[in-house]
Protein backbone atom coordinates (compact mmCIF):
# COMPACT_ATOMS: atom_id res chain seq x y z
CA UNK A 1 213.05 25.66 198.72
CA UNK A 2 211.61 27.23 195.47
CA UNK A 3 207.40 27.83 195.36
CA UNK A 4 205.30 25.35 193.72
CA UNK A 5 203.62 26.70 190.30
CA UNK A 6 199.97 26.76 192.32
CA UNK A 7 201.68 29.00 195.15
CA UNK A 8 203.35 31.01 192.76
CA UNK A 9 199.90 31.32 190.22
CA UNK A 10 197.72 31.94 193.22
CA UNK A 11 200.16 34.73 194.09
CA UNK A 12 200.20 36.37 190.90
CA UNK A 13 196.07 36.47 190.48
CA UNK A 14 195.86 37.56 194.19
CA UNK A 15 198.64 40.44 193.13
CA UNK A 16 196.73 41.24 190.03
CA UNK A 17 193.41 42.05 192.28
CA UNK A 18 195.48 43.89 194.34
CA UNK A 19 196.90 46.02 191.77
CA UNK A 20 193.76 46.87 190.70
CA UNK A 21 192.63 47.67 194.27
CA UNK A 22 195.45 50.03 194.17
CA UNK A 23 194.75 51.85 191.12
CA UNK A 24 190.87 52.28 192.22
CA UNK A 25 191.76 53.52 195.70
CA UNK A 26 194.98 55.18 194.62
CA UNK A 27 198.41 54.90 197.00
CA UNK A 28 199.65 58.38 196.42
CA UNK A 29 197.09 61.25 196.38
CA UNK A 30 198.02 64.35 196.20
CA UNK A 31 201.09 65.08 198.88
CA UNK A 32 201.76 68.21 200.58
CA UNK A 33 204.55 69.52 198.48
CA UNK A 34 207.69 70.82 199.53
CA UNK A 35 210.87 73.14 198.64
CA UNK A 36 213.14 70.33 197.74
CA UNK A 37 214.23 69.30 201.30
CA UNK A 38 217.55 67.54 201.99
CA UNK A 39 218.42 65.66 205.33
CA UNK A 40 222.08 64.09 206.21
CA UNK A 41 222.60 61.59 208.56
CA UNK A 42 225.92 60.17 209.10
CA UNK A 43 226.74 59.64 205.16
CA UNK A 44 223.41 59.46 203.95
CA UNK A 45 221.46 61.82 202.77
CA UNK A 46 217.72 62.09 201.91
CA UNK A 47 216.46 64.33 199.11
CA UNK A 48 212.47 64.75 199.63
CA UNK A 49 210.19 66.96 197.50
CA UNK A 50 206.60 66.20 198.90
CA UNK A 51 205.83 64.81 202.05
CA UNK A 52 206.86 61.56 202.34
CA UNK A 53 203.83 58.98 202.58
CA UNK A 54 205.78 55.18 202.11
CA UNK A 55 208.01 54.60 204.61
CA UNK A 56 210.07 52.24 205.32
CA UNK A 57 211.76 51.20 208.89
CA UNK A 58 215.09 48.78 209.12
CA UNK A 59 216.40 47.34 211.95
CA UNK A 60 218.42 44.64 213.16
CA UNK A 61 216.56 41.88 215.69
CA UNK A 62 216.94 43.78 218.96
CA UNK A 63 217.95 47.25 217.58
CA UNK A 64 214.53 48.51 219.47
CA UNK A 65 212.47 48.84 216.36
CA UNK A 66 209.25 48.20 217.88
CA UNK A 67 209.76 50.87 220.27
CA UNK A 68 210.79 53.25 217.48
CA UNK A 69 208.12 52.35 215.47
CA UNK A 70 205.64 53.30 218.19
CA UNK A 71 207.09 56.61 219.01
CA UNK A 72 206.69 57.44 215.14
CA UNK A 73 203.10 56.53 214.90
CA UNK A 74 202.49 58.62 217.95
CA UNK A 75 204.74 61.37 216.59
CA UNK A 76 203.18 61.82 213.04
CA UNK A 77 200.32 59.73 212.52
CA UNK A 78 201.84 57.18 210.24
CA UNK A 79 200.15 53.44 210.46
CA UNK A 80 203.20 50.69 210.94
CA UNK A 81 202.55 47.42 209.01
CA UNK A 82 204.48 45.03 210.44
CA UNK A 83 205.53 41.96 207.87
CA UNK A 84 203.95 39.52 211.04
CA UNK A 85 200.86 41.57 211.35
CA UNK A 86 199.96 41.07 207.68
CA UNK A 87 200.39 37.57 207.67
CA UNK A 88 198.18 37.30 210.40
CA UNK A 89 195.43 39.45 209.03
CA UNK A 90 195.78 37.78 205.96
CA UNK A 91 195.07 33.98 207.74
CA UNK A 92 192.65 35.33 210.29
CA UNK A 93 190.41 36.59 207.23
CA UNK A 94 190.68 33.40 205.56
CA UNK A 95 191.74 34.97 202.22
CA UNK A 96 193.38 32.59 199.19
CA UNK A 97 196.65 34.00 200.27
CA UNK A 98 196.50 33.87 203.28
CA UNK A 99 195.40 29.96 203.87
CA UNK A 100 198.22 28.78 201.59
CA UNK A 101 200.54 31.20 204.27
CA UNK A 102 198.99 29.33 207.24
CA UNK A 103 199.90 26.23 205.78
CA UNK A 104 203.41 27.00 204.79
CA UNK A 105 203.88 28.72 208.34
CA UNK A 106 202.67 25.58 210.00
CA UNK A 107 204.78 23.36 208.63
CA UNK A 108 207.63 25.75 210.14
CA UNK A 109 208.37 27.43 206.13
CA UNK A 110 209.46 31.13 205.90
CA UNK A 111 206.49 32.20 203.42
CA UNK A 112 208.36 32.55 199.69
CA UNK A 113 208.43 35.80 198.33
CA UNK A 114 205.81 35.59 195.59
CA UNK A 115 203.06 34.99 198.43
CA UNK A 116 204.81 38.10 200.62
CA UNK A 117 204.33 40.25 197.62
CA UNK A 118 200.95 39.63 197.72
CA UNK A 119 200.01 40.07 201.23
CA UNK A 120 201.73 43.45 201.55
CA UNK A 121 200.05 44.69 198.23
CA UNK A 122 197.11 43.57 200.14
CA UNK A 123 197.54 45.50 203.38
CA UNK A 124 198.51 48.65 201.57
CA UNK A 125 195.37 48.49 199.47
CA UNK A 126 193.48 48.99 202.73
CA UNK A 127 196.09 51.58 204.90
CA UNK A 128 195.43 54.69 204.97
CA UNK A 129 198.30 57.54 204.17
CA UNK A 130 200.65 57.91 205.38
CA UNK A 131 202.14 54.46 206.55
CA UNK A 132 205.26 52.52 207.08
CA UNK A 133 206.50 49.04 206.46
CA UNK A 134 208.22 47.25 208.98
CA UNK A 135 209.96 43.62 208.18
CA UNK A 136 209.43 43.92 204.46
CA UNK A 137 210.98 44.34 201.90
CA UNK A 138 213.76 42.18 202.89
CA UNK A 139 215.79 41.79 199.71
CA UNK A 140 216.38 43.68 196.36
CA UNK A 141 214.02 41.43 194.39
CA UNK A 142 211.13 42.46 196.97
CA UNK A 143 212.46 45.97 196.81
CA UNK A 144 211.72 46.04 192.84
CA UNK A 145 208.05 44.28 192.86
CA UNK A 146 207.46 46.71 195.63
CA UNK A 147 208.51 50.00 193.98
CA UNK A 148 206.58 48.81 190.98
CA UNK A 149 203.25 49.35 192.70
CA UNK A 150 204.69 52.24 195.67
CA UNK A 151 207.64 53.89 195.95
CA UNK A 152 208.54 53.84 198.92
CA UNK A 153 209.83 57.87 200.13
CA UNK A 154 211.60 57.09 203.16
CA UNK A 155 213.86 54.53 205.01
CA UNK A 156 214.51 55.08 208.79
CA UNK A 157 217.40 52.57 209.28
CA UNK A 158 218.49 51.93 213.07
CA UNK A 159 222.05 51.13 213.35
CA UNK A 160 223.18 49.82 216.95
CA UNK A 161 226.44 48.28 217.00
CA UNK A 162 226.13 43.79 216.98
CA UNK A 163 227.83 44.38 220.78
CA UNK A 164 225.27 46.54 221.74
CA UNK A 165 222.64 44.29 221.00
CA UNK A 166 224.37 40.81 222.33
CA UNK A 167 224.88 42.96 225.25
CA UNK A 168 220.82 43.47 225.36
CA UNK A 169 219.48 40.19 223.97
CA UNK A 170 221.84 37.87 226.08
CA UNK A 171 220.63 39.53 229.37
CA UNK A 172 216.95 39.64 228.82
CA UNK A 173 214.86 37.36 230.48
CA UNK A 174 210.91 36.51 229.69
CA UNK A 175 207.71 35.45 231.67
CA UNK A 176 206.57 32.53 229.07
CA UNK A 177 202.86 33.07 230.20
CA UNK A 178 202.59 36.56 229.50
CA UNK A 179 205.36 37.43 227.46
CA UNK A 180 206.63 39.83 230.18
CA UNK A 181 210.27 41.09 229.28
CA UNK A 182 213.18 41.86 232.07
CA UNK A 183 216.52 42.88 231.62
CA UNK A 184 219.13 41.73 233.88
CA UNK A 185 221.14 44.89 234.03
CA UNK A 186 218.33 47.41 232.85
CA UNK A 187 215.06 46.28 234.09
CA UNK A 188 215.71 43.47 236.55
CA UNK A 189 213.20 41.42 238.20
CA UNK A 190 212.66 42.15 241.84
CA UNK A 191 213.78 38.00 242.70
CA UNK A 192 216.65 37.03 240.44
CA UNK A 193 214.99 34.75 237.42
CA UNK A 194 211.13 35.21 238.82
CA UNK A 195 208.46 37.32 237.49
CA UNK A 196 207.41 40.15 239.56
CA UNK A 197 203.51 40.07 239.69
CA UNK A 198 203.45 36.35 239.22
CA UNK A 199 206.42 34.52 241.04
CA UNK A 200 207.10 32.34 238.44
CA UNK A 201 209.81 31.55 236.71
CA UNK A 202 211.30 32.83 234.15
CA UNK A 203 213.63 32.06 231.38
CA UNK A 204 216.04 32.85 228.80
CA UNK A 205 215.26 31.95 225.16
CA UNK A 206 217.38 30.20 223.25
CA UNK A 207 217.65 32.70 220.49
CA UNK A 208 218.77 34.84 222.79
CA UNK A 209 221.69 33.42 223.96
CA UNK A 210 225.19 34.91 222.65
CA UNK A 211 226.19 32.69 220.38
CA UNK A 212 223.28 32.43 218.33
CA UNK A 213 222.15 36.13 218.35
CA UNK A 214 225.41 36.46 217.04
CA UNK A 215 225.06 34.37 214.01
CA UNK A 216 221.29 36.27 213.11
CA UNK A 217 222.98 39.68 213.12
CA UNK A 218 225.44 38.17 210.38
CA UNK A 219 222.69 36.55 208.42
CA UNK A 220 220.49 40.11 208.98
CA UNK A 221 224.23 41.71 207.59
CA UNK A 222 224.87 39.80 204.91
CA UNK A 223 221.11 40.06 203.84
CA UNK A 224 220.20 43.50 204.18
CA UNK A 225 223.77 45.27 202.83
CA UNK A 226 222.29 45.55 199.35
CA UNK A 227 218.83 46.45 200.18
CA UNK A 228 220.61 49.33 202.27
CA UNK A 229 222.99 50.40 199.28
CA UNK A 230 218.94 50.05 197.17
CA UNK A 231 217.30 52.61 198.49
CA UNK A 232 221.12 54.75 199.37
CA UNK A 233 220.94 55.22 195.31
CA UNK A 234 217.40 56.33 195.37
CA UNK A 235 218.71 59.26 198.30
CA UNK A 236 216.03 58.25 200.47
CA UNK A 237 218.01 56.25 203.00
CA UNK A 238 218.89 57.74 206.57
CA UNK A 239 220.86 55.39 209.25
CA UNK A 240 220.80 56.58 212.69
CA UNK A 241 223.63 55.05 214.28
CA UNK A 242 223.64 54.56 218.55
CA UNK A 243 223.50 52.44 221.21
CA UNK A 244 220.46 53.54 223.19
CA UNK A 245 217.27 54.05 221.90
CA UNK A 246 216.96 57.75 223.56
CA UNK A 247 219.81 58.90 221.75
CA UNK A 248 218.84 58.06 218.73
CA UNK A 249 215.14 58.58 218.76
CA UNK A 250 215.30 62.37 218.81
CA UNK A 251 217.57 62.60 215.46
CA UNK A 252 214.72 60.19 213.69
CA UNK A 253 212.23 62.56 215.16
CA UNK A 254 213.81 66.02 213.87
CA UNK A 255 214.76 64.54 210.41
CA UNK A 256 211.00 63.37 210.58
CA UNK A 257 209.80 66.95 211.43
CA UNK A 258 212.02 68.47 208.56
CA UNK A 259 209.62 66.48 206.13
CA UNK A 260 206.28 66.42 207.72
CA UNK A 261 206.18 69.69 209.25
CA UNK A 262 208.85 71.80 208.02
CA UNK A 263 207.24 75.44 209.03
CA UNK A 264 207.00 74.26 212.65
C-alpha cells in the first residue's frame, strides 16, 4: 500500500531535522586510519582504509543474528540499532514520527519506507561511533537514502543454509509468559513441552512451523539478493557461511580484528 502525502511530508521535514542533526553532530569524525586493508571471505572481499565506524549486520530470521550481534558489541564496542528498537524509541518518546509509526503498526502495517528513513536518521543522530544497523536497510532504495547521509563501511552477512534453520526454528519451543526459548534437540526442556522453572506449558509458534519458515526465507531471498550484490560492488560485503553459530563467530571476529585492531 503506497504512503499517504501527510506520511510521506511528515517524513521528509522529520528527515530534513535530522540531516541537520547530522551535520551539527557529525557521523564520521576523524577515523583511525589504516594501510589499505583487504579481507576475503568466501568470494567476497572487503577493501577498508580507516576503521570502519557504519556497520551493517544481515541475516536471515533464525540465522542467530541476535546472538552475533551481542558478541560484536562485547567484542569491539560497537552500539547495535536494531530496526525494532528504533521504532520503539521513536513511539515511546512520542516524536511526530514516531506516533504516525504507532498508528500504522497498530493497525498491523509494515511502516513504509519514507517513515523508516526517518527513524534511523534519527537514531544515528544520537549513537555514538562506532555502531551497527541491524534490520535496516532492507532494500536498494533504503540502501541509497541511507548512503546519502552515512556510508555505511561494513556488512557482516550470516549465511546458514534454509535447512539449517528449518531444522532450528521447527524444533524450538517458547514459554508465552516469559518468552523463554527451548530447543527440542539442543536445549530441551526437562518435561517434554513444559517450562522448566514454571511447569507450564509451552508451545510452538506458528511462524515457526516448517512450512511457513520456509516461505519467509524465500521472501528474505528474493528480497535481500540485490541489497547483497549493493554493497558486494562497494567491496565492503563479507558472508560468513555455516551452520552453527560457533563456527562462524570466530571468522566474523578475526576479520573484525583485522580492521579495528590490526597491530594486535
Amino acid at each position: 500500500r503506497r504512503p499517504s502525502l501527510s506520511i510521506m511530508s511528515l517524513a521528509q521535514g522529520f528527515r530534513e531535522v535530522c540531516r541537520q542533526r547530522l551535520r551539527v553532530a557529525g557521523l564520521a569524525p576523524a577515523a583511525q586510519r589504516l594501510a589499505s586493508t583487504a579481507v576475503s571471505e568466501g568470494k567476497d572481499t572487503a577493501v577498508l582504509t580507516e576503521a570502519p565506524s557504519h556497520l551493517l549486520l544481515m541475516g536471515a530470521p533464525g540465522s542467530g543474528k541476535g546472538t552475533f550481534a551481542k558478541r560484536i558489541a562485547r567484542d569491539f564496542g560497537v552500539t547495535i540499532l536494531g530496526s525494532g528498537d528504533m521504532i520503539r524509541d521513536e513511539i515511546r518518546q512520542k516524536t511526530s514520527v514516531g506516533l504516525e509509526a504507532q498508528k500504522i503498526v497498530e493497525a498491523g502495517d509494515l511502516v513504509p519506507s519514507e517513515l523508516m528513513n526517518g527513524l534511523v536518521l534519527s537514531s544515528l543522530s544520537k549513537t555514538p561511533l562506532p555502531w551497527m544497523l541491524d534490520g535496516y536497510p532492507r532494500t536498494v532504495d533504503q540502501a541509497d537514502e541511507l548512503e546519502k547521509h552515512a556510508k555505511i563501511h561494513l556488512v557482516v552477512n550470516i549465511d546458514v543454509p534454509f535447512d539449517e534453520i528449518i531444522s532450528r526454528l521447527s524444533e524450538r519451543l517458547v514459554h508465552p509468559a516469559s518468552g523463554r526459548i527451548y530447543n527440542k534437540t539442543f536445549n530441551p526442556p526437562k518435561v517434554e513441552w513444559f517450562d522448566d522453572e514454571t511447569g507450564e506449558p509451552l508451545v510452538q509458534r506458528d511462524d515457526d512451523k516448517a512450512e511457513v519458515v520456509q516461505a519467509r526465507l524465500q521472501n528474505y531471498k528474493d528480497v535481500t539478493e540485490s541489497l547483497l550484490e549493493f554493497y558486494r560492488e562497494r567491496n565492503c560485503l563479507l558472508s560468513f557461511h555455516g551452520r552453527a553459530t560457533n563456527e562462524i563467530y570466530p571468522r566474523v571476529q578475526a576479520a573484525l580484528q583485522q580492521f579495528f585492531n590490526p597491530d594486535a
